[in-house]
N, C-alpha and C. Protein backbone atom coordinates (compact mmCIF):
# COMPACT_ATOMS: atom_id res chain seq x y z
N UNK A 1 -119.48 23.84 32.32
CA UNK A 1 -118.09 24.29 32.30
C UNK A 1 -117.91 25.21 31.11
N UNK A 2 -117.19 26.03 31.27
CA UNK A 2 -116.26 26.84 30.17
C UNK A 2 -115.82 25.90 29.23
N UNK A 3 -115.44 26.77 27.61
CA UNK A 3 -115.24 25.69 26.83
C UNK A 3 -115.22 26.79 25.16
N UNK A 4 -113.38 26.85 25.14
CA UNK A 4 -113.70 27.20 23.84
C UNK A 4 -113.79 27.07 22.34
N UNK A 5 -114.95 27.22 21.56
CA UNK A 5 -115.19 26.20 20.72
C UNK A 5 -115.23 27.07 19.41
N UNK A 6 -114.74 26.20 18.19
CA UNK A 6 -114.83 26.70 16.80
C UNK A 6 -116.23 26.30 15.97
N UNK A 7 -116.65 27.48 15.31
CA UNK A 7 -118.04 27.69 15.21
C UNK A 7 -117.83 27.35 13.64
N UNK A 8 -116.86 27.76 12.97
CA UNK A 8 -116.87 28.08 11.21
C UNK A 8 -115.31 29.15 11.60
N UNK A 9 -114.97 29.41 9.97
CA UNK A 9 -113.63 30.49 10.03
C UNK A 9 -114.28 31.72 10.78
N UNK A 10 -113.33 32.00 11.71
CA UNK A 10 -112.94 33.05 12.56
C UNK A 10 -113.91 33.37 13.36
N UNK A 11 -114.61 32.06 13.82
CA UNK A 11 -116.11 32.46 14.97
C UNK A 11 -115.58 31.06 16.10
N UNK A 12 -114.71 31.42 16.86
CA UNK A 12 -114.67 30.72 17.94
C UNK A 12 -114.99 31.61 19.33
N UNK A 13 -115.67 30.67 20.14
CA UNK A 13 -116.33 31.37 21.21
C UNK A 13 -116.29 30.41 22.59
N UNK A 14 -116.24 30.93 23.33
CA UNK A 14 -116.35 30.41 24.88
C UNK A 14 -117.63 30.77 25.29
N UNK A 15 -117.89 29.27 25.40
CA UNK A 15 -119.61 28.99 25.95
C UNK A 15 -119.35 27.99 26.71
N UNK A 16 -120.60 28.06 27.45
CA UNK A 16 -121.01 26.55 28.39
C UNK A 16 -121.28 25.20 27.82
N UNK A 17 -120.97 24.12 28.16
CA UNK A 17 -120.80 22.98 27.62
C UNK A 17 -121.14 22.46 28.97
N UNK A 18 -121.62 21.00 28.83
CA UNK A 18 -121.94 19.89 29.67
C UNK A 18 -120.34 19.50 29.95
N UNK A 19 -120.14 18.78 31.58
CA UNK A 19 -118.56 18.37 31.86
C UNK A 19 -118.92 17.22 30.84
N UNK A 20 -118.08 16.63 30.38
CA UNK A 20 -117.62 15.12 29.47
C UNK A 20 -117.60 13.99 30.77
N UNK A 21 -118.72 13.03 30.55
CA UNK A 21 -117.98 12.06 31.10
C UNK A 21 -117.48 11.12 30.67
N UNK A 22 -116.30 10.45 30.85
CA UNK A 22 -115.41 9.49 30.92
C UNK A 22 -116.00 8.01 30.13
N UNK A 23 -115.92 7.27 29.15
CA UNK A 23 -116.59 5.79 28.40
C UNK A 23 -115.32 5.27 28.89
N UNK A 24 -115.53 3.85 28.93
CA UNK A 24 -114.41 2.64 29.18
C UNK A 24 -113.06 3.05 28.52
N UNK A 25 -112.05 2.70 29.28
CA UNK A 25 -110.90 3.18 28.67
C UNK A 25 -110.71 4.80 29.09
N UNK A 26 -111.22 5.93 29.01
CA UNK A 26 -110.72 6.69 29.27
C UNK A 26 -110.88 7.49 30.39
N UNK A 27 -110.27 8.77 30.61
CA UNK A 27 -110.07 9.40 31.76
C UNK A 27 -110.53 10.78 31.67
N UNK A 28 -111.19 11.11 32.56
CA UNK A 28 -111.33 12.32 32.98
C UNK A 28 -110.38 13.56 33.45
N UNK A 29 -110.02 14.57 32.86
CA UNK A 29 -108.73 15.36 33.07
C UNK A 29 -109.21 16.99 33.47
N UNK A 30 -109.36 17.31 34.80
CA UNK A 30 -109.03 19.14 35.01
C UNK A 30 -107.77 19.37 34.60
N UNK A 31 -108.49 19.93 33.28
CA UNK A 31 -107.50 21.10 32.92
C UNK A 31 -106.66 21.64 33.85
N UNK A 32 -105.28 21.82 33.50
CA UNK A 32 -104.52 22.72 34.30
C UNK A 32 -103.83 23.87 33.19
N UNK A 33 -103.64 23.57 31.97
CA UNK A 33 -102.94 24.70 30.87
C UNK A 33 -103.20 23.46 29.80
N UNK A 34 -103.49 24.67 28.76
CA UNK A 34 -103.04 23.79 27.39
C UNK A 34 -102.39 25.19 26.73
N UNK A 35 -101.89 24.86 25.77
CA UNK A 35 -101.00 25.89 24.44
C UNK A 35 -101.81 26.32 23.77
N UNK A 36 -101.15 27.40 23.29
CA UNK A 36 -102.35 27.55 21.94
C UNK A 36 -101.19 28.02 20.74
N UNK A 37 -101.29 26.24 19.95
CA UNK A 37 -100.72 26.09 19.07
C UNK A 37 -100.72 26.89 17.50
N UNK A 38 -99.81 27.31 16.72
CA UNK A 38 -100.36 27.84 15.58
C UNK A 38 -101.14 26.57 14.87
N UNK A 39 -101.49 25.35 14.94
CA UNK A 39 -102.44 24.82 13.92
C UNK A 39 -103.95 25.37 14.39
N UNK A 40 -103.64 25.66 16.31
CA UNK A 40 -105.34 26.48 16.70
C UNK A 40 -105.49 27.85 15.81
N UNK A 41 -104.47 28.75 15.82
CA UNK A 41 -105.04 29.88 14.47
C UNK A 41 -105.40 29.23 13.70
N UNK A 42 -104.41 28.26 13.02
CA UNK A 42 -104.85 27.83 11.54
C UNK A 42 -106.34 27.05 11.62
N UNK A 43 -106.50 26.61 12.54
CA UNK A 43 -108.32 26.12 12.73
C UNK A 43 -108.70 27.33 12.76
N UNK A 44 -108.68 28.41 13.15
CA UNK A 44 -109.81 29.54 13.74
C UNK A 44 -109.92 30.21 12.07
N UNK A 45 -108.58 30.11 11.39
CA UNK A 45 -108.93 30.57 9.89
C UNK A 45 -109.45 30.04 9.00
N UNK A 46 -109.10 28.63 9.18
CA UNK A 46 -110.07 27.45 7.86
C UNK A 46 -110.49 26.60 8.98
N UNK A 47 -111.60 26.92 9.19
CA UNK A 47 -112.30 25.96 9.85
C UNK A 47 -112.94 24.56 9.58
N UNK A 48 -113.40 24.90 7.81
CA UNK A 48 -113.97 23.68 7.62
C UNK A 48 -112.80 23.04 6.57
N UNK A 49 -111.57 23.39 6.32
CA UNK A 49 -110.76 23.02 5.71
C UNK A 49 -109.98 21.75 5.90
N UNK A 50 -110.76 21.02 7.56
CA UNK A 50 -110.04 19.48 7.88
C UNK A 50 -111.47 18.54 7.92
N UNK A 51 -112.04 19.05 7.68
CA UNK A 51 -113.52 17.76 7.93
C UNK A 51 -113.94 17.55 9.09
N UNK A 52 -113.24 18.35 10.41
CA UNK A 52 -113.64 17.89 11.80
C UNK A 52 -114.94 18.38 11.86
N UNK A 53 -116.13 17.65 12.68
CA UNK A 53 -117.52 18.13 12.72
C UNK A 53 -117.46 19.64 13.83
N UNK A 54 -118.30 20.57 13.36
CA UNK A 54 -118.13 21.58 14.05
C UNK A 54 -119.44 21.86 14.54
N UNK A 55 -119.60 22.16 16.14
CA UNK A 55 -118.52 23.36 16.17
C UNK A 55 -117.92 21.99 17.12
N UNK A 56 -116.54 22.33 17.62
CA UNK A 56 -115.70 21.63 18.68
C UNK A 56 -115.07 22.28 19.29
N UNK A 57 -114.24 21.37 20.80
CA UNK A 57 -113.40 22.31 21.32
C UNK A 57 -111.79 21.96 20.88
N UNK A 58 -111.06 23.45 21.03
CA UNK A 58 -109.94 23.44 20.31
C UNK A 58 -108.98 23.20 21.46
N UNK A 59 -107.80 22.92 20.64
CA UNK A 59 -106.25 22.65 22.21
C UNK A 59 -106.26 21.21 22.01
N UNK A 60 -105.09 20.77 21.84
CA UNK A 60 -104.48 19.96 22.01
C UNK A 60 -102.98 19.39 22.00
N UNK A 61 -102.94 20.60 23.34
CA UNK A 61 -101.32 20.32 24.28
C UNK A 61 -101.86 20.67 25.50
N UNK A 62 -102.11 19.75 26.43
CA UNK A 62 -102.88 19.95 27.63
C UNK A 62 -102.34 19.17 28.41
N UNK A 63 -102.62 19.83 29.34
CA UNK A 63 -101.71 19.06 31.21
C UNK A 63 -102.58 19.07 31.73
N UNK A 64 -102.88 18.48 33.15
CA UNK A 64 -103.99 18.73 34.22
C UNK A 64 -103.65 17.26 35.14
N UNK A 65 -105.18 17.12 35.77
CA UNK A 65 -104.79 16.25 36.64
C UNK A 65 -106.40 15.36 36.58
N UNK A 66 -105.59 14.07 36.81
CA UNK A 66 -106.86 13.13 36.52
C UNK A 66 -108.42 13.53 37.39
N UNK A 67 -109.72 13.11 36.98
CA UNK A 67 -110.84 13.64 38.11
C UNK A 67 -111.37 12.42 38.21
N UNK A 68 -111.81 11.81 37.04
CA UNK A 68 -112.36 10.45 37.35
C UNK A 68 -111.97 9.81 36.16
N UNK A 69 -111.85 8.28 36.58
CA UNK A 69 -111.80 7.28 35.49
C UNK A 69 -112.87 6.56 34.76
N UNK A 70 -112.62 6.14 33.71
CA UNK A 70 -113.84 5.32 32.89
C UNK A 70 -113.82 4.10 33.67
N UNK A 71 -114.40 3.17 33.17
CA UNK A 71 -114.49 1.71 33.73
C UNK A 71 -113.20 0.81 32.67
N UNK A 72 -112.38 -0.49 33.63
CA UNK A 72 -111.41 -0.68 32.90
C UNK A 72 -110.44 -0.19 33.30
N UNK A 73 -110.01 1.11 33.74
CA UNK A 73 -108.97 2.03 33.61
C UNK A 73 -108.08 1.77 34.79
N UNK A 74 -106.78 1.60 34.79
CA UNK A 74 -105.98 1.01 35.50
C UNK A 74 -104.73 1.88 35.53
N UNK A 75 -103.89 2.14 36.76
CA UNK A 75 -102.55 2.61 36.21
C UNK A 75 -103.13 4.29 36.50
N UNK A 76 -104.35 4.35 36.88
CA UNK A 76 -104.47 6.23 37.13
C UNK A 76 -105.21 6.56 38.68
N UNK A 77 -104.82 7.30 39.16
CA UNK A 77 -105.80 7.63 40.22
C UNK A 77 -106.47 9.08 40.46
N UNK A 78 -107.74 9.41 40.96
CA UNK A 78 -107.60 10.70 41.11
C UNK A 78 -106.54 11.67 41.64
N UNK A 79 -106.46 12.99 40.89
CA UNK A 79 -105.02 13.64 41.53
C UNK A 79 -103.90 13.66 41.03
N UNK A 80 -104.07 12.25 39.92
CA UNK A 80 -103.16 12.40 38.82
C UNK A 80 -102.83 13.11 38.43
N UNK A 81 -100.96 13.81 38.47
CA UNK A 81 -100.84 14.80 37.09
C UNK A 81 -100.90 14.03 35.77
N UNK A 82 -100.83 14.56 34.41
CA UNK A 82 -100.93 14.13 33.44
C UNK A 82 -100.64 15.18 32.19
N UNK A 83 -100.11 14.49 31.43
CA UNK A 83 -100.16 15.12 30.07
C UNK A 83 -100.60 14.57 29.17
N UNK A 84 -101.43 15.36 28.22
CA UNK A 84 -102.07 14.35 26.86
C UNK A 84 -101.56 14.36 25.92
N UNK A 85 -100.88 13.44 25.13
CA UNK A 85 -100.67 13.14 23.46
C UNK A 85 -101.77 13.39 22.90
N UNK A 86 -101.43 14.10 22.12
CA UNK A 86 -102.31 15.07 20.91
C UNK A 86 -102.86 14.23 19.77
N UNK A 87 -102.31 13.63 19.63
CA UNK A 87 -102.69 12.30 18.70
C UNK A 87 -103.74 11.20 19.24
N UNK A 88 -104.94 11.33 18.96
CA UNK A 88 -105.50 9.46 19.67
C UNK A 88 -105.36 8.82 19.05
N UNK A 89 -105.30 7.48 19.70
CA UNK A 89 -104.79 6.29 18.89
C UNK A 89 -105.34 5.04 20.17
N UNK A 90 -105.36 3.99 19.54
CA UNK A 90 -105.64 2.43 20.11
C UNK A 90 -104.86 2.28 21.54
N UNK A 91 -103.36 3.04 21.24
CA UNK A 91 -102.31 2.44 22.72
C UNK A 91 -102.21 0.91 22.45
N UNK A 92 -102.77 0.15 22.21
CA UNK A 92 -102.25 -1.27 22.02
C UNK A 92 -101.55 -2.14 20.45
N UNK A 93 -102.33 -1.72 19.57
CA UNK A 93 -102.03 -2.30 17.90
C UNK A 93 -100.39 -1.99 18.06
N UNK A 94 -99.79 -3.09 17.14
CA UNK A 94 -98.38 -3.33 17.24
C UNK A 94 -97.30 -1.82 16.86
N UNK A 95 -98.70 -0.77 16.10
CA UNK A 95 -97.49 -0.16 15.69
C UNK A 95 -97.61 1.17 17.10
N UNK A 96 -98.50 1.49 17.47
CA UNK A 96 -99.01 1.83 18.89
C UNK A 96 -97.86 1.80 20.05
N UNK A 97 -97.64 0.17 20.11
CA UNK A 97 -96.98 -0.39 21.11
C UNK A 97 -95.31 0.14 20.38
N UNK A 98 -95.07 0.79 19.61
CA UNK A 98 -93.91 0.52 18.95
C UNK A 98 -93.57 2.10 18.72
N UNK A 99 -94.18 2.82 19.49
CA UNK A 99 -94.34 4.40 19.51
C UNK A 99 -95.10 5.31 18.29
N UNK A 100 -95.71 4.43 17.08
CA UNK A 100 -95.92 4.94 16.20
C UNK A 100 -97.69 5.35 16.20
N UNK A 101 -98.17 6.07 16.79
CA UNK A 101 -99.24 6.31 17.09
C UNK A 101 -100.05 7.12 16.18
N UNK A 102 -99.13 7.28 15.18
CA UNK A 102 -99.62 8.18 13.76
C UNK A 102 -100.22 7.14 12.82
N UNK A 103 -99.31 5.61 13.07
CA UNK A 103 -99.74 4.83 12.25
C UNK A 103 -100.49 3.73 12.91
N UNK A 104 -101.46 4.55 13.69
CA UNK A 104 -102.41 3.24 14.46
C UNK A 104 -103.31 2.23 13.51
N UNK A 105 -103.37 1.41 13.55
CA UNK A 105 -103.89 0.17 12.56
C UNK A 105 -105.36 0.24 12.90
N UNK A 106 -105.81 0.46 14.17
CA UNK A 106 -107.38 0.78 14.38
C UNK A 106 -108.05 1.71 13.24
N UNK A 107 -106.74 2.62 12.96
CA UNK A 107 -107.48 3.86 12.55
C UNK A 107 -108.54 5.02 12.49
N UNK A 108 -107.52 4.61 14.07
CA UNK A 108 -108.73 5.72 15.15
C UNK A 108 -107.82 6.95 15.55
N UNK A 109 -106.48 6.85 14.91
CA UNK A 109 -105.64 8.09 14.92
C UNK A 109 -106.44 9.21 14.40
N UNK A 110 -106.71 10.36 15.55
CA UNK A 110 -107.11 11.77 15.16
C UNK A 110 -106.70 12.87 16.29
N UNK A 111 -106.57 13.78 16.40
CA UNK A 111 -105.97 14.99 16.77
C UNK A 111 -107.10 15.41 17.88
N UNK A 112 -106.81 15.31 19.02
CA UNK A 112 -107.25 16.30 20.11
C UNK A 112 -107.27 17.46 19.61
N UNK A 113 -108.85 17.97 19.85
CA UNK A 113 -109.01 19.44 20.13
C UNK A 113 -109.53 19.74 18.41
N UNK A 114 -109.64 18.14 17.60
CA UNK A 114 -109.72 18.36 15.79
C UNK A 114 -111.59 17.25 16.19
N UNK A 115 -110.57 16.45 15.40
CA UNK A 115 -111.69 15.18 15.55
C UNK A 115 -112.95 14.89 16.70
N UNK A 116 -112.24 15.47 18.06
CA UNK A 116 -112.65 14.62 18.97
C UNK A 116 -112.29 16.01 20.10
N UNK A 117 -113.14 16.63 20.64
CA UNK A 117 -113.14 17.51 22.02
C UNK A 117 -111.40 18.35 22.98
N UNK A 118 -110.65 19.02 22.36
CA UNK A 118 -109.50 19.68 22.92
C UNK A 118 -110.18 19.80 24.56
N UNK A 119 -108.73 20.49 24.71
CA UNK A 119 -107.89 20.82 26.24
C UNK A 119 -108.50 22.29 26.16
N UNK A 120 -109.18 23.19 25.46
CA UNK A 120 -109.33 24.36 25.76
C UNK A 120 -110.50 24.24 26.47
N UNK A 121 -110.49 23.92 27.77
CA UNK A 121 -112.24 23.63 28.76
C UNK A 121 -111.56 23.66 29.78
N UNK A 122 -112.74 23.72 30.83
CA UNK A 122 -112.74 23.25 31.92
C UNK A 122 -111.76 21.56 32.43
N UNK A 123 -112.50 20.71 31.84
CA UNK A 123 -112.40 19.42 31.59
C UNK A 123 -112.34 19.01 30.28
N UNK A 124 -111.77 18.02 30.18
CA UNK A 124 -111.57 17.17 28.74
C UNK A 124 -111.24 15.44 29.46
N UNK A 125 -111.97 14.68 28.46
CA UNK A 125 -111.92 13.33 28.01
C UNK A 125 -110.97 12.86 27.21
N UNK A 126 -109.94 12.10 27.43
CA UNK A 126 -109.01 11.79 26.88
C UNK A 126 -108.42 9.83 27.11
N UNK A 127 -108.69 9.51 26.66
CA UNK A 127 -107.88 7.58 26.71
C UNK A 127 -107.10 7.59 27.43
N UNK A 128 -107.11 6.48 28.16
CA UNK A 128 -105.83 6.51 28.95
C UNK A 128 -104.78 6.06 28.49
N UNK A 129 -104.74 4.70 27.64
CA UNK A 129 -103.38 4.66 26.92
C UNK A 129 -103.08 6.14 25.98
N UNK A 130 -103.17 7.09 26.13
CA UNK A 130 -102.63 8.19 25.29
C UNK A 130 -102.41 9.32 26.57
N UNK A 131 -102.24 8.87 27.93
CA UNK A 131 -101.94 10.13 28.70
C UNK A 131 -100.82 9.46 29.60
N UNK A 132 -100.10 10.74 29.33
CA UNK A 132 -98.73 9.69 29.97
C UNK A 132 -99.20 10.78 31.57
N UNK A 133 -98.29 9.47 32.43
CA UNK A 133 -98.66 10.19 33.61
C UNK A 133 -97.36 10.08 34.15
N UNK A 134 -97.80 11.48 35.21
CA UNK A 134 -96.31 12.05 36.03
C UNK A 134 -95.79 11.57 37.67
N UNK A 135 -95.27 11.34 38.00
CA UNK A 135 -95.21 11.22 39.63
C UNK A 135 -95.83 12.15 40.21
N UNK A 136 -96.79 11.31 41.02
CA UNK A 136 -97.69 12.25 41.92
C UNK A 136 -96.70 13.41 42.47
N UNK A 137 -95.42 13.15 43.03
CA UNK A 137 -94.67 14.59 43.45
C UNK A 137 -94.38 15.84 42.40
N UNK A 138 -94.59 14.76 41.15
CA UNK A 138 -93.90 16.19 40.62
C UNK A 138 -94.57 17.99 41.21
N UNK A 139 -93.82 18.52 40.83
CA UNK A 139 -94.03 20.20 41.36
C UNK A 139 -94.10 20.80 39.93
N UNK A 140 -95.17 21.96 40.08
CA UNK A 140 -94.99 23.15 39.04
C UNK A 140 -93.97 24.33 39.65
N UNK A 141 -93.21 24.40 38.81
CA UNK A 141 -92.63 25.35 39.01
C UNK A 141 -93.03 26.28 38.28
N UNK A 142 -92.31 27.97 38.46
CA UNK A 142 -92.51 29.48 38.21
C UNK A 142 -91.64 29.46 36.81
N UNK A 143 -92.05 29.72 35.92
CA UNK A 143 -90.77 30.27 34.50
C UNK A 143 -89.60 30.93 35.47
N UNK A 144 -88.91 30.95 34.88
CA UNK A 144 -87.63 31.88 35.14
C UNK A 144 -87.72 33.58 34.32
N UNK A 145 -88.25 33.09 33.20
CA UNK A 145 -88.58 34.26 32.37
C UNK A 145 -89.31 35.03 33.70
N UNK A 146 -88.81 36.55 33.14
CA UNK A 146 -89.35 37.92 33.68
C UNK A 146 -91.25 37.97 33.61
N UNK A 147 -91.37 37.15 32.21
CA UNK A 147 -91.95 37.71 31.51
C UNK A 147 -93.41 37.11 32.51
N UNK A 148 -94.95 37.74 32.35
CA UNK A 148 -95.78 37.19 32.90
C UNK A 148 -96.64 35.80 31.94
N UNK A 149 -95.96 35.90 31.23
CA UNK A 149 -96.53 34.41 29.86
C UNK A 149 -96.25 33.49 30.65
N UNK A 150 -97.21 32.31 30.22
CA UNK A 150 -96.59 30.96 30.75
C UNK A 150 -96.86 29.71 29.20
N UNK A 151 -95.84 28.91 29.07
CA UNK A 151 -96.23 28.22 28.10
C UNK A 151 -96.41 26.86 28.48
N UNK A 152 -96.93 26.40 27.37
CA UNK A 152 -97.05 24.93 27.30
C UNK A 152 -96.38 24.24 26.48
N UNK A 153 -95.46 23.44 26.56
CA UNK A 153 -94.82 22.84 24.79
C UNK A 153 -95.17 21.36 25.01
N UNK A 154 -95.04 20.48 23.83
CA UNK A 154 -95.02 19.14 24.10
C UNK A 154 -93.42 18.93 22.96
N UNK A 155 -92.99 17.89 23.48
CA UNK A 155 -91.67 17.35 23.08
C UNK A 155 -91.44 17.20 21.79
């Protein structure tokens, strides 16, 4: 698969990568859009300025739709839409359960697309307690904007 990845400051590149498969707990996600946030410039300029091992892939505001599940994984089916929280975290530890996923007690809180493989691919691996999922009906709709951009935001 496609896959674009930060090499060092200002050497990110789209190369081939192996698809990710899915460990217990998490889910398999086709890409459908991710953003490209200003902290992704600010990676492409200081690259080694967060400690993430490089090179990696960047993005982390990503939508798509589930492909396969890990083992364990409950509550998803293929076909899934989905969106990913940018943040990983446990999903269960009390402060988790309590929306605070910044202050996961595992201290396995780290940043999609930093720590741990972004939304800028083909596919991405992502937990399932950290992907909220949509009603299979939902619809994409067209911007209204004129414009030919399309964005991505998260809340």
């Amino acid at each position: 698969m496609k896959a674009y990845r930060l090499y060092g400051d200002h050497d990110g590149r789209l190369v081939d990568v192996p698809v990710p498969s899915p460990k217990a707990g998490e889910v398999l996600v086709k890409v459908a859009a991710t953003g490209v946030c200003g902290s992704d410039v600010h990676s492409l300029e200081n690259a080694g300025r967060y400690g993430y091992p490089l090179p990696h892939t960047l993005g982390h505001e990503t939508t798509g739709w589930v492909e396969t599940l890990g083992d364990g994984v409950s509550g998803f089916e293929p076909g899934q839409p989905v969106a990913l929280y940018s943040l990983l975290s446990c999903g269960k530890c009390g402060n988790c359960a309590r929306g605070y996923a910044n202050l996961c007690r595992t201290g396995f809180a780290a940043p999609l697309g930093g720590a741990v493989d972004g939304g800028m691919a083909e596919y991405v691996v992502a937990p399932a307690a950290t992907s909220c999922r949509w009603a299979i009906s939902t619809r994409w709709s067209r911007p209204r904007s004129p414009t030919r951009e399309r964005r991505v935001t998260t809340p």
